[in-house]
C-alpha atoms as a PDB file:
ATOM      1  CA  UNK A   1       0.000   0.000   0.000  1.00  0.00           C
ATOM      2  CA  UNK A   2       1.472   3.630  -1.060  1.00  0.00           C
ATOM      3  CA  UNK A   3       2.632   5.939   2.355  1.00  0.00           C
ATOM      4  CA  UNK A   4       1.521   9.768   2.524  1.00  0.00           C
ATOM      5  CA  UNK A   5       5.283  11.534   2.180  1.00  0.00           C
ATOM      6  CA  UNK A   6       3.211  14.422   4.050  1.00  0.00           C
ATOM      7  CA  UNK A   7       1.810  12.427   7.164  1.00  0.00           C
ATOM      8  CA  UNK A   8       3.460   9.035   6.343  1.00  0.00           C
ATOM      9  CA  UNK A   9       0.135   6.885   6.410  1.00  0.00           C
ATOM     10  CA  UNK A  10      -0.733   4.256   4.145  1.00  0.00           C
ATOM     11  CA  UNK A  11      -3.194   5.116   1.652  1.00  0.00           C
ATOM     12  CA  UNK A  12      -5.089   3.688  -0.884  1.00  0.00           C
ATOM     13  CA  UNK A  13      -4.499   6.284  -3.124  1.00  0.00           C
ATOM     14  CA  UNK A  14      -1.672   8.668  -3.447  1.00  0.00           C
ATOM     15  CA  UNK A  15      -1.263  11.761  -5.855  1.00  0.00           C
ATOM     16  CA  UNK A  16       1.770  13.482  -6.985  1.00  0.00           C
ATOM     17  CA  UNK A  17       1.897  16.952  -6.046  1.00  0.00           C
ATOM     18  CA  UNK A  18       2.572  19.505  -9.191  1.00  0.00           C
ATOM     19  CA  UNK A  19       5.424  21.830  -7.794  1.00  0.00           C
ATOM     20  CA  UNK A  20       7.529  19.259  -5.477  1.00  0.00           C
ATOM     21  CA  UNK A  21       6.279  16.030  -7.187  1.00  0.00           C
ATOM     22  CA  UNK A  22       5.700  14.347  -3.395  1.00  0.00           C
ATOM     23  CA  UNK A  23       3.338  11.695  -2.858  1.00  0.00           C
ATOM     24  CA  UNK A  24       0.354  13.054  -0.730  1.00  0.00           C
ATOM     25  CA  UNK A  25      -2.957  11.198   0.437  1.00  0.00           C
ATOM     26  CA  UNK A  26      -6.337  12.860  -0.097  1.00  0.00           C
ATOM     27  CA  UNK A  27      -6.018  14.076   3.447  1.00  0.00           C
ATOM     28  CA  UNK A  28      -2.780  15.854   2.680  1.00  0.00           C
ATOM     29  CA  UNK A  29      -3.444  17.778  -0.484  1.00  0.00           C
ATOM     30  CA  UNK A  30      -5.746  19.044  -3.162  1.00  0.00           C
ATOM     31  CA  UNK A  31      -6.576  16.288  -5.102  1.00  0.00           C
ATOM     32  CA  UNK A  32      -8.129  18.877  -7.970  1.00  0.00           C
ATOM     33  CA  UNK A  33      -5.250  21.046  -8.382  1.00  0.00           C
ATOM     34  CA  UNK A  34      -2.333  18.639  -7.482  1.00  0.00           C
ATOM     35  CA  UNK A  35      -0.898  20.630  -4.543  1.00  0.00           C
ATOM     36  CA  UNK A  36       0.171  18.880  -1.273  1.00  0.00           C
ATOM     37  CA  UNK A  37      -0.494  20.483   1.870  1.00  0.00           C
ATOM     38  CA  UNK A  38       3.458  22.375   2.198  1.00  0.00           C
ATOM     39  CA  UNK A  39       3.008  23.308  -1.599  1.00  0.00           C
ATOM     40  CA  UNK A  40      -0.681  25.014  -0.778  1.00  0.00           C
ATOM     41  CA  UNK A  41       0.968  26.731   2.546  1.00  0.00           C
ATOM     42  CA  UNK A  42       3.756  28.222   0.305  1.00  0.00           C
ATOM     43  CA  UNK A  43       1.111  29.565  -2.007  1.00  0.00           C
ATOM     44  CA  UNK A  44      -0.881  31.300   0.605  1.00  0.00           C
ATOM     45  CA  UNK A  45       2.345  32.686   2.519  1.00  0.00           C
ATOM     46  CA  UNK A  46       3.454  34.404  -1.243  1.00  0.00           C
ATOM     47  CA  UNK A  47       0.069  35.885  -1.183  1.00  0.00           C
ATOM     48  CA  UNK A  48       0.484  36.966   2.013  1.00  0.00           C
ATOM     49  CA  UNK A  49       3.527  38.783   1.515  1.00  0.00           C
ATOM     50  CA  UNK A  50       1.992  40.854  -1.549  1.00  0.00           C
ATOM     51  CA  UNK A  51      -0.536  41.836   0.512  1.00  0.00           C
ATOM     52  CA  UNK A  52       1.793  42.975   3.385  1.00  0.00           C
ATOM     53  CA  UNK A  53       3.923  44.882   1.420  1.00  0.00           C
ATOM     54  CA  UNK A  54       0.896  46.800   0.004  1.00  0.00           C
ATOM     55  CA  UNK A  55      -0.081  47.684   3.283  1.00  0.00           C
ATOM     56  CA  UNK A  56       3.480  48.891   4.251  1.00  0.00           C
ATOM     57  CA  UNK A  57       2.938  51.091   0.846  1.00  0.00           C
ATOM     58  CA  UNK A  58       0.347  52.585   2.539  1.00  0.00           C
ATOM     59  CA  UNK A  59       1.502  54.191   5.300  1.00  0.00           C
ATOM     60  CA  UNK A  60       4.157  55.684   3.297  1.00  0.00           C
ATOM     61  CA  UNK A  61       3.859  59.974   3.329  1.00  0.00           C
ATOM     62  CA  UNK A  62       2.100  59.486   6.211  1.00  0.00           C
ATOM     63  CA  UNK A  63       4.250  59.929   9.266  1.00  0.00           C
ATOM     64  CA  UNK A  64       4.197  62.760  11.492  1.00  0.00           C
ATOM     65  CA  UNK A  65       6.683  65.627  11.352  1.00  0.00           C
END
């Protein structure tokens, strides 16, 4: 039977994530678009650091003299 490389159970199924090519159950992934759990993380902290450095952009000009 196949192991999770993301939790390391057995599965009956395992899918091959699209970015790092590990083997992830449908527990440990998104079976639609191919993205293991660490891969999906990754994608929301890059978002996350857009966003952040449009809110530092914001403050800018702002600061008290």
């Amino acid at each position: 039977m196949p192991v999770c490389e993301i939790c390391g159970m057995e599965a009956v199924e395992v899918f091959t994530c699209s970015k790092c090519e590990a083997k992830f159950c449908k527990e440990c992934g998104d079976v639609k678009n191919t993205l293991c759990y660490d891969c999906q993380g990754w994608e929301s902290e890059e978002l996350g650091e857009d966003l952040e450095e449009d809110w530092d952009r914001s403050w800018e000009g702002t600061e008290p003299h």
